[in-house]
PDB file of N, CA and C in Angstrom:
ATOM      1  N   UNK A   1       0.845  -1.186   0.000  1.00  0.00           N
ATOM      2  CA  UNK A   1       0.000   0.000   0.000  1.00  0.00           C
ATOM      3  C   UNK A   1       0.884   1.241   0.000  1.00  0.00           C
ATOM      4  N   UNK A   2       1.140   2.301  -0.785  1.00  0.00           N
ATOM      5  CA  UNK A   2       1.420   3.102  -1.206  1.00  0.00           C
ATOM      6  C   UNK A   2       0.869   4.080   0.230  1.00  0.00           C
ATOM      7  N   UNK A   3       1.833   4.795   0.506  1.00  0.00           N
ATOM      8  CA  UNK A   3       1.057   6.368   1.222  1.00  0.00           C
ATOM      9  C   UNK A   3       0.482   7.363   1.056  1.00  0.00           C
ATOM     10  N   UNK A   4      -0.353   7.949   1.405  1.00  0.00           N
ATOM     11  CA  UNK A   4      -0.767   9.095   0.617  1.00  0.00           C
ATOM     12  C   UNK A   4      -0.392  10.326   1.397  1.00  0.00           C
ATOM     13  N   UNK A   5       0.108  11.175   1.011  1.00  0.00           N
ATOM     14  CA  UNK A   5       0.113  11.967   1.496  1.00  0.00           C
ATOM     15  C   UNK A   5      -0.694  13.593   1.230  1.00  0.00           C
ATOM     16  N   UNK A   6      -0.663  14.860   1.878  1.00  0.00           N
ATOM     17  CA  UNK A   6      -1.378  15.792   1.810  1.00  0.00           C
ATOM     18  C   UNK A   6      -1.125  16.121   0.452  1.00  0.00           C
ATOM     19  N   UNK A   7      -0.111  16.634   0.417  1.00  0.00           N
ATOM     20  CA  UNK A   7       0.827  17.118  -1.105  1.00  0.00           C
ATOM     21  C   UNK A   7      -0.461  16.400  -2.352  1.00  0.00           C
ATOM     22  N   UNK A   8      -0.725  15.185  -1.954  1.00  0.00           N
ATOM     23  CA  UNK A   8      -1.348  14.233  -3.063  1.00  0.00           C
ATOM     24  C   UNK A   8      -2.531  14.623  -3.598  1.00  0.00           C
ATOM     25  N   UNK A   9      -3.219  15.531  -2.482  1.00  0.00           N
ATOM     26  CA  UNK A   9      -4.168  15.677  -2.379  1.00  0.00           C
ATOM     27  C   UNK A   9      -4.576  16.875  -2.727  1.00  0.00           C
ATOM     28  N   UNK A  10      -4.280  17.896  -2.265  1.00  0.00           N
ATOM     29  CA  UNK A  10      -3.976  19.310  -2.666  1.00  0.00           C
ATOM     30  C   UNK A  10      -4.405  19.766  -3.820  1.00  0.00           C
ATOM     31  N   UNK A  11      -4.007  19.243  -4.757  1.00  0.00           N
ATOM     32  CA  UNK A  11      -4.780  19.622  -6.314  1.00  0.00           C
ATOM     33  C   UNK A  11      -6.179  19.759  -6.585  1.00  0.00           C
ATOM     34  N   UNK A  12      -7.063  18.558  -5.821  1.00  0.00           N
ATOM     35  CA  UNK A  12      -8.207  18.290  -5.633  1.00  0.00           C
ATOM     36  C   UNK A  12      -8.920  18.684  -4.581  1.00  0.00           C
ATOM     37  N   UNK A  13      -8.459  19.833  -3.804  1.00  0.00           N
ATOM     38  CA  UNK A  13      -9.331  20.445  -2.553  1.00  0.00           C
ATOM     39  C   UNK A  13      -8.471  22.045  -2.831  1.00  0.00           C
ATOM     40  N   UNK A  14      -9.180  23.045  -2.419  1.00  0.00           N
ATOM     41  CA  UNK A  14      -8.823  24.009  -2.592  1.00  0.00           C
ATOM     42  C   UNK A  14      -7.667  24.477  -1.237  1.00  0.00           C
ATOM     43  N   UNK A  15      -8.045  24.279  -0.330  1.00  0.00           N
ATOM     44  CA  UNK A  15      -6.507  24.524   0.776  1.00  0.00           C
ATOM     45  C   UNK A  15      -6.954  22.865   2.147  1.00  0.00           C
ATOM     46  N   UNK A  16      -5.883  23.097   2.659  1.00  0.00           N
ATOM     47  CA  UNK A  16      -5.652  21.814   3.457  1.00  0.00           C
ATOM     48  C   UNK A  16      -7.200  21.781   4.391  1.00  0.00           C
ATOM     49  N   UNK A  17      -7.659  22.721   4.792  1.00  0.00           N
ATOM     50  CA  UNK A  17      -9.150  22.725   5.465  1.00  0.00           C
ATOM     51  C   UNK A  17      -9.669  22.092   4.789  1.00  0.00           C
ATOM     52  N   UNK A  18      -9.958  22.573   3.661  1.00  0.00           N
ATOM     53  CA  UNK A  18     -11.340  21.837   2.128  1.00  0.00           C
ATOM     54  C   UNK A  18     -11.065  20.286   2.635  1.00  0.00           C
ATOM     55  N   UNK A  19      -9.969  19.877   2.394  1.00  0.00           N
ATOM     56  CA  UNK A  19      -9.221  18.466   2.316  1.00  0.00           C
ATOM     57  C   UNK A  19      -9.895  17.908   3.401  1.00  0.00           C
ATOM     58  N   UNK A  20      -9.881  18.368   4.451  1.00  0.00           N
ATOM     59  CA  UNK A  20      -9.806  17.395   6.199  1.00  0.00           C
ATOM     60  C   UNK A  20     -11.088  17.491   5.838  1.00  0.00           C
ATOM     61  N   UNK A  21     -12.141  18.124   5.651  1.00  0.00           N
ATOM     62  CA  UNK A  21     -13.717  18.416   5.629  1.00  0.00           C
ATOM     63  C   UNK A  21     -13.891  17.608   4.110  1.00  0.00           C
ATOM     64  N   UNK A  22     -13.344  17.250   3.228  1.00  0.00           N
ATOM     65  CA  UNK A  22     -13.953  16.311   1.902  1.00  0.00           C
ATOM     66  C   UNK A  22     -13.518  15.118   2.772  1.00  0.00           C
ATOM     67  N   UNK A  23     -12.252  15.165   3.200  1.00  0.00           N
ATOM     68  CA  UNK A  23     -12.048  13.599   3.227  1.00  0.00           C
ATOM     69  C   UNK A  23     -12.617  13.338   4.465  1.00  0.00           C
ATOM     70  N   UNK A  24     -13.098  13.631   5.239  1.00  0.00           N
ATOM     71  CA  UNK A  24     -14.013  13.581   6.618  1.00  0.00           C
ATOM     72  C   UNK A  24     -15.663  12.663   5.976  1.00  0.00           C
ATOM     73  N   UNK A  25     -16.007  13.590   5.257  1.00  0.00           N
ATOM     74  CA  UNK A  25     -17.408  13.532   4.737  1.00  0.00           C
ATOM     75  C   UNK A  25     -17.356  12.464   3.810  1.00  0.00           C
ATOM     76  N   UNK A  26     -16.358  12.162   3.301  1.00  0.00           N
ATOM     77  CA  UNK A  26     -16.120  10.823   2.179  1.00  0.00           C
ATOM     78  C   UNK A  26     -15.909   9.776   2.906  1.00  0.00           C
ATOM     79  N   UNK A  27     -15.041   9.506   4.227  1.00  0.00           N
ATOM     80  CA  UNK A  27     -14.864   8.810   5.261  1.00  0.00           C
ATOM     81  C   UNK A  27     -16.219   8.556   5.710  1.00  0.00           C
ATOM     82  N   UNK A  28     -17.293   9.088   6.137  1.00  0.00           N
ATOM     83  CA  UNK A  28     -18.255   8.853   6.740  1.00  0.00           C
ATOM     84  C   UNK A  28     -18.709   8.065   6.026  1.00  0.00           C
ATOM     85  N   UNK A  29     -19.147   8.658   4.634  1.00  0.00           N
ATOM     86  CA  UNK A  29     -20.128   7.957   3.898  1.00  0.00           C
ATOM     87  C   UNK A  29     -19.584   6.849   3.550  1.00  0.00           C
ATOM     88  N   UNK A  30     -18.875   6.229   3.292  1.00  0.00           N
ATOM     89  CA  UNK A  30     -17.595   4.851   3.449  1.00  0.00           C
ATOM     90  C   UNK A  30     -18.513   4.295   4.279  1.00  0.00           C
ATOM     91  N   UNK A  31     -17.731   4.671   5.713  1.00  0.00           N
ATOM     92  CA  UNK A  31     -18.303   3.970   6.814  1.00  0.00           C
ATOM     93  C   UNK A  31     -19.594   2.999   7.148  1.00  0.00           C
ATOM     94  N   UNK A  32     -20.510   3.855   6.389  1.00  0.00           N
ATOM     95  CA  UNK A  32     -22.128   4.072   6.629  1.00  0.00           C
ATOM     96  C   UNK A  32     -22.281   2.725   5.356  1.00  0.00           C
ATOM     97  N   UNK A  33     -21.239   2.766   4.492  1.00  0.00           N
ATOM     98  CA  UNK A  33     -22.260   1.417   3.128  1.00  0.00           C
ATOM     99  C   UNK A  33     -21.643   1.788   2.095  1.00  0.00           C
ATOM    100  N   UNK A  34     -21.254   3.154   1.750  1.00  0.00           N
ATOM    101  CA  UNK A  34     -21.101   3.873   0.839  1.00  0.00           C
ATOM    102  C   UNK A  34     -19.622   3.044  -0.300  1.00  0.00           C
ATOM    103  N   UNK A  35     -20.300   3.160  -1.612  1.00  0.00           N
ATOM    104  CA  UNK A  35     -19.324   2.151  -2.427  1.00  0.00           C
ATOM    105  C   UNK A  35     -17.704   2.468  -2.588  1.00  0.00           C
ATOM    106  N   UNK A  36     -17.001   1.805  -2.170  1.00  0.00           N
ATOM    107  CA  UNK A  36     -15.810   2.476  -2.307  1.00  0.00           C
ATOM    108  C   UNK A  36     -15.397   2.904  -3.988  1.00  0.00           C
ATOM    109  N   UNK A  37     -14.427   3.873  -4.683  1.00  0.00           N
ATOM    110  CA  UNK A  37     -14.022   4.465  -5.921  1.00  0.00           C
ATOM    111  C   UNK A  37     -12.991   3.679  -6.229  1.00  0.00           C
ATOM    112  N   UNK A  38     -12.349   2.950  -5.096  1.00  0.00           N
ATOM    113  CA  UNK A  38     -10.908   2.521  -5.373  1.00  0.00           C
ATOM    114  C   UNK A  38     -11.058   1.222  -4.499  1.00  0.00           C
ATOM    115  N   UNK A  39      -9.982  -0.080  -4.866  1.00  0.00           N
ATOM    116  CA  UNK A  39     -10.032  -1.046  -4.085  1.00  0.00           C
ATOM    117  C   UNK A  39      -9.715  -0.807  -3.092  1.00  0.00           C
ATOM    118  N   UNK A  40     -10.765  -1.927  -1.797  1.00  0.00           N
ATOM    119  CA  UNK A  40     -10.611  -0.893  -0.640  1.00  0.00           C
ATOM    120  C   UNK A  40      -9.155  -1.521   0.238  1.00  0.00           C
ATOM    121  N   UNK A  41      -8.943  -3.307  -0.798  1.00  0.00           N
ATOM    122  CA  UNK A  41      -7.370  -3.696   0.076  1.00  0.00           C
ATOM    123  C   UNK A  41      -6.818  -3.352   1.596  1.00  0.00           C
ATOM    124  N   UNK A  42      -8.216  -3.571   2.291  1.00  0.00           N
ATOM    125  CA  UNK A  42      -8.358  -3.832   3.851  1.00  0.00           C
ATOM    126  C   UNK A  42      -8.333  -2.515   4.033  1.00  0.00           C
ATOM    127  N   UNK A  43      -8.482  -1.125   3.485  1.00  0.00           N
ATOM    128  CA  UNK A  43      -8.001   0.187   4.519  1.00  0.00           C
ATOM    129  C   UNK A  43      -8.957   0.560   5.387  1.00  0.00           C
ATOM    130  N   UNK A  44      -8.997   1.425   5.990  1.00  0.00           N
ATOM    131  CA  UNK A  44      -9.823   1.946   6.775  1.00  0.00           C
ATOM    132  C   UNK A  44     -10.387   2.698   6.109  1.00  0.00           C
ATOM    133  N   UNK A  45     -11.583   3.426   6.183  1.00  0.00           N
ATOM    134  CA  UNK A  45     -12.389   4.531   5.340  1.00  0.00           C
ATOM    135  C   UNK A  45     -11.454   5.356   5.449  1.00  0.00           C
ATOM    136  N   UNK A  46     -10.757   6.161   6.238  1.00  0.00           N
ATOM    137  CA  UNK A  46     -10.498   7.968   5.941  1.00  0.00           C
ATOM    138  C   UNK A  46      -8.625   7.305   4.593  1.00  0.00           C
ATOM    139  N   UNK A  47      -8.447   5.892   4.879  1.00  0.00           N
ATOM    140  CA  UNK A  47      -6.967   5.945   3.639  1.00  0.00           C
ATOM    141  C   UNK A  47      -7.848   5.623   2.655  1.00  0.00           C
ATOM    142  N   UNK A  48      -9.339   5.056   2.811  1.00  0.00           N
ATOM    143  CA  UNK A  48      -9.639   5.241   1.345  1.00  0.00           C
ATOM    144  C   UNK A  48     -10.445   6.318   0.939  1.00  0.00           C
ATOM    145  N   UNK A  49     -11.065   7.034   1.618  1.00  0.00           N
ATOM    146  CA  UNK A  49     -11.066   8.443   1.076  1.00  0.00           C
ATOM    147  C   UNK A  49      -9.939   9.422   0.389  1.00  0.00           C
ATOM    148  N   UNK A  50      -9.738   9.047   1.275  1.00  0.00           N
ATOM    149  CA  UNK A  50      -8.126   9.892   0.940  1.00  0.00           C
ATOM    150  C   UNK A  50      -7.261   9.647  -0.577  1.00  0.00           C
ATOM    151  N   UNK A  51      -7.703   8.084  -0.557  1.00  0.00           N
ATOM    152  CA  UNK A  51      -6.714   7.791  -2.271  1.00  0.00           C
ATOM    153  C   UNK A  51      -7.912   8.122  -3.397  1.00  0.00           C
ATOM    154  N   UNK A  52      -9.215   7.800  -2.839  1.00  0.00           N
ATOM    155  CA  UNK A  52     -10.056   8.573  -3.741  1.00  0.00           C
ATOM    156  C   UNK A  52      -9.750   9.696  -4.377  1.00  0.00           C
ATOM    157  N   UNK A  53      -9.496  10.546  -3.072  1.00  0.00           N
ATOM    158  CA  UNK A  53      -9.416  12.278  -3.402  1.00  0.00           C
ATOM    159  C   UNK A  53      -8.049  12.601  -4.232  1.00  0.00           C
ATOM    160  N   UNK A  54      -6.493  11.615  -3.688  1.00  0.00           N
ATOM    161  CA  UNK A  54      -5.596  11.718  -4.559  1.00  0.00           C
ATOM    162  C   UNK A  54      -5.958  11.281  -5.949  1.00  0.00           C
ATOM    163  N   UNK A  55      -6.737  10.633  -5.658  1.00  0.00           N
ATOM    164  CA  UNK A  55      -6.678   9.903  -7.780  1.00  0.00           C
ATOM    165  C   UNK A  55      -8.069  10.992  -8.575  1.00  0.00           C
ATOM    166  N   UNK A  56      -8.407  12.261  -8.119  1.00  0.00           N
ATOM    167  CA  UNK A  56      -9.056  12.893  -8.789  1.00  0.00           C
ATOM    168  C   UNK A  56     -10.568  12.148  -8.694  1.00  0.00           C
ATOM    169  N   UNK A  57     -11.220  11.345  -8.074  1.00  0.00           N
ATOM    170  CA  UNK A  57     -12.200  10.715  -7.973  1.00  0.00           C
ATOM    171  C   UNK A  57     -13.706  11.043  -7.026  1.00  0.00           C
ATOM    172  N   UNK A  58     -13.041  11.834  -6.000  1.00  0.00           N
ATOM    173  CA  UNK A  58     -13.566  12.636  -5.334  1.00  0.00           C
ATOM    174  C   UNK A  58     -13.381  13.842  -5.167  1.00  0.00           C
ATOM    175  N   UNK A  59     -13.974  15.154  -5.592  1.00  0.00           N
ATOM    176  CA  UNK A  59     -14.173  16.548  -5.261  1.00  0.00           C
ATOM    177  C   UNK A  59     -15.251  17.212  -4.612  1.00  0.00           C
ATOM    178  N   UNK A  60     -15.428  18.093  -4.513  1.00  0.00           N
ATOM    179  CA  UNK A  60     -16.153  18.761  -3.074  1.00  0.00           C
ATOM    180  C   UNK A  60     -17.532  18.362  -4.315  1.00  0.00           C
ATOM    181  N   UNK A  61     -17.624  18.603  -5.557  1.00  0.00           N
ATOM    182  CA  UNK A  61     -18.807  18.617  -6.234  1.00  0.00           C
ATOM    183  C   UNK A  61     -19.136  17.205  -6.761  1.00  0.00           C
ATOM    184  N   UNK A  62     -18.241  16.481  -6.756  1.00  0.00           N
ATOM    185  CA  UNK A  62     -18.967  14.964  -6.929  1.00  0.00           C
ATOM    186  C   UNK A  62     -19.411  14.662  -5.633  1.00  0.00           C
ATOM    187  N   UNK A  63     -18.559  14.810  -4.263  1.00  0.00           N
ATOM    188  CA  UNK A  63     -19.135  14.115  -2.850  1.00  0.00           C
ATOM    189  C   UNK A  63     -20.986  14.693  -2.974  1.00  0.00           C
ATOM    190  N   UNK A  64     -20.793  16.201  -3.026  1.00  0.00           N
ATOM    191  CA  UNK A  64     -22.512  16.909  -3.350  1.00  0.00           C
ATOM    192  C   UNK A  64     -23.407  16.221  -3.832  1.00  0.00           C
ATOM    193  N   UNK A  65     -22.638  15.137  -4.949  1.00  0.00           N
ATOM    194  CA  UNK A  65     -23.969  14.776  -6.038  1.00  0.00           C
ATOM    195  C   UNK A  65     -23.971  13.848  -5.316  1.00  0.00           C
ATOM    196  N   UNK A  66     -23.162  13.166  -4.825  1.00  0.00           N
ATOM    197  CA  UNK A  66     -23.222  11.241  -3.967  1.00  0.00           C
ATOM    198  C   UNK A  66     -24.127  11.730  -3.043  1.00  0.00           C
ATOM    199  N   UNK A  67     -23.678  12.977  -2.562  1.00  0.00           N
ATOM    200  CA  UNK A  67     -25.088  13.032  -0.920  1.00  0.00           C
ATOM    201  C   UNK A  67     -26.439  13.209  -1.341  1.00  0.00           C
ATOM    202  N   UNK A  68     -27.050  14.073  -2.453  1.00  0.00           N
ATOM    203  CA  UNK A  68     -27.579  14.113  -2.906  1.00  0.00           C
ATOM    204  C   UNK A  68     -28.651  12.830  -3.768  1.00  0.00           C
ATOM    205  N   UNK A  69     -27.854  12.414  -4.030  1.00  0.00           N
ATOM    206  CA  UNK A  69     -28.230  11.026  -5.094  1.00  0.00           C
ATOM    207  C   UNK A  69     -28.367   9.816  -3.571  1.00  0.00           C
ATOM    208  N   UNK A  70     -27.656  10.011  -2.669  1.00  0.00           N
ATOM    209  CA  UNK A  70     -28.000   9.082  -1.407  1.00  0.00           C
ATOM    210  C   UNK A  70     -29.454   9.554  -0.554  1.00  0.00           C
ATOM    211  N   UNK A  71     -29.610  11.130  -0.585  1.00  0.00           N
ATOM    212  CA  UNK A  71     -31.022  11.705  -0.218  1.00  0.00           C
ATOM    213  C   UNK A  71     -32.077  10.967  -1.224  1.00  0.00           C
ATOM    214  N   UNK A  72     -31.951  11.030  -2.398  1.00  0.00           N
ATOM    215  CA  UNK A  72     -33.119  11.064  -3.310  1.00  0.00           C
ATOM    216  C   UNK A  72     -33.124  12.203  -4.177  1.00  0.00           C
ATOM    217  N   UNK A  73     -32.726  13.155  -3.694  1.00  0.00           N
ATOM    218  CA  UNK A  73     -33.108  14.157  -4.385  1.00  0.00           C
ATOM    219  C   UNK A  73     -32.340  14.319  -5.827  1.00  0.00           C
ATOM    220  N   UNK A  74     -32.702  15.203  -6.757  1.00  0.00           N
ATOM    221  CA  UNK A  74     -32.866  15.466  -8.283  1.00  0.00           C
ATOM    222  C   UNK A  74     -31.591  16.335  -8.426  1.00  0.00           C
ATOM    223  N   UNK A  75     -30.670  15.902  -9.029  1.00  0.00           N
ATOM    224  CA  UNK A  75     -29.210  17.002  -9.436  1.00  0.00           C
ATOM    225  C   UNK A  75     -29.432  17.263 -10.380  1.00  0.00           C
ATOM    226  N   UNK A  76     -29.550  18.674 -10.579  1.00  0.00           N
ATOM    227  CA  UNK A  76     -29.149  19.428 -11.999  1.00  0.00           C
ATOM    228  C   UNK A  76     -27.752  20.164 -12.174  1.00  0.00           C
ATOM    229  N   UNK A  77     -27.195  19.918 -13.322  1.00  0.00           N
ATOM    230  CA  UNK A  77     -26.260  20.518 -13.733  1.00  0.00           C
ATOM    231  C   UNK A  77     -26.197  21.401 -14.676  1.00  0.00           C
ATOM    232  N   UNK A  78     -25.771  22.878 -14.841  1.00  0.00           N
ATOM    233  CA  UNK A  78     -25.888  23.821 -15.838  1.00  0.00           C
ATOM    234  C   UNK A  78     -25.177  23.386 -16.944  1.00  0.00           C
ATOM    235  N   UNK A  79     -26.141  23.868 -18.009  1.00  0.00           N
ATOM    236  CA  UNK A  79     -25.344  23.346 -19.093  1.00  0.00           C
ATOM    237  C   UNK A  79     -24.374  24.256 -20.109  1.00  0.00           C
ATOM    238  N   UNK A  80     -23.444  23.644 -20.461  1.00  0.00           N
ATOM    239  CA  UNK A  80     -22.473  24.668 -21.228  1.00  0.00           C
ATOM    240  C   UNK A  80     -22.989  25.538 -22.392  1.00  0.00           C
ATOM    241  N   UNK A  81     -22.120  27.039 -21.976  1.00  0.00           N
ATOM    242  CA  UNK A  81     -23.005  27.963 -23.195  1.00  0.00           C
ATOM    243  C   UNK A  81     -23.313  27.002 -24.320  1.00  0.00           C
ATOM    244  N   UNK A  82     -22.145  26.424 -25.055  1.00  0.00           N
ATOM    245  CA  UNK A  82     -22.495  25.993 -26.631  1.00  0.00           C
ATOM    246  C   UNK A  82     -23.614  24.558 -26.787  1.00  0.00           C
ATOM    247  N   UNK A  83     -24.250  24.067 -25.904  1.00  0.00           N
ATOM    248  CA  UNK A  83     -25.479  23.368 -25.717  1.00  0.00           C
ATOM    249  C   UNK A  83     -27.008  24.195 -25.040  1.00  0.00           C
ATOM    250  N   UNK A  84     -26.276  25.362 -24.987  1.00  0.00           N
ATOM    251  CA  UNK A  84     -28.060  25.999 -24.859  1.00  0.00           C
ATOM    252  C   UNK A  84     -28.287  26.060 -26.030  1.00  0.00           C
ATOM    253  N   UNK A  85     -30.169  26.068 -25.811  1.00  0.00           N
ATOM    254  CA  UNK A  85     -30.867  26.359 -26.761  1.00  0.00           C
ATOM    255  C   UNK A  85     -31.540  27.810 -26.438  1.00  0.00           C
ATOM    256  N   UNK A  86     -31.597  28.617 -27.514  1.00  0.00           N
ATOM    257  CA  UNK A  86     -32.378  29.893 -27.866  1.00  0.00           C
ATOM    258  C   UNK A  86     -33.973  29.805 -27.599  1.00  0.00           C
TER     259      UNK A  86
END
């Protein structure tokens, strides 16, 4: 098992706070049932949150849609200027 470290992570959270609060909230939902992104190779939820978030798999706006889509409720996403319609 490879380490992960903060550095890894960084790209994919906007400062080290964002990070502890995604990978907190990704950890939970782990915990609770939630499907792991990556093999989970015995870790504990917060190292597999964590390699989630290093491998670009988890961001503050995908965890949104997982909580969301775990509520029930309906995600919309705006769509890019050159797919509107007039």
């Amino acid at each position: 098992m490879a380490r992960i470290t903060v550095e890894d992570c960084l790209p994919y959270a906007n400062n080290r706070f964002d990070l502890v609060m995604l990978a907190s909230k990704r950890a939970r939902q782990l915990a609770l049932g939630s499907q792991p992104l990556v093999a989970a190779e015995n870790d504990k939820p917060t190292v597999i949150a964590l390699r989630e978030i290093a491998e670009g798999l988890i961001t503050r706006d995908i965890l949104a849609a997982i909580e969301a889509k775990e509520k029930g409720e309906d995600i919309f996403y705006p769509l890019p200027d050159s797919t509107k319609r007039d």
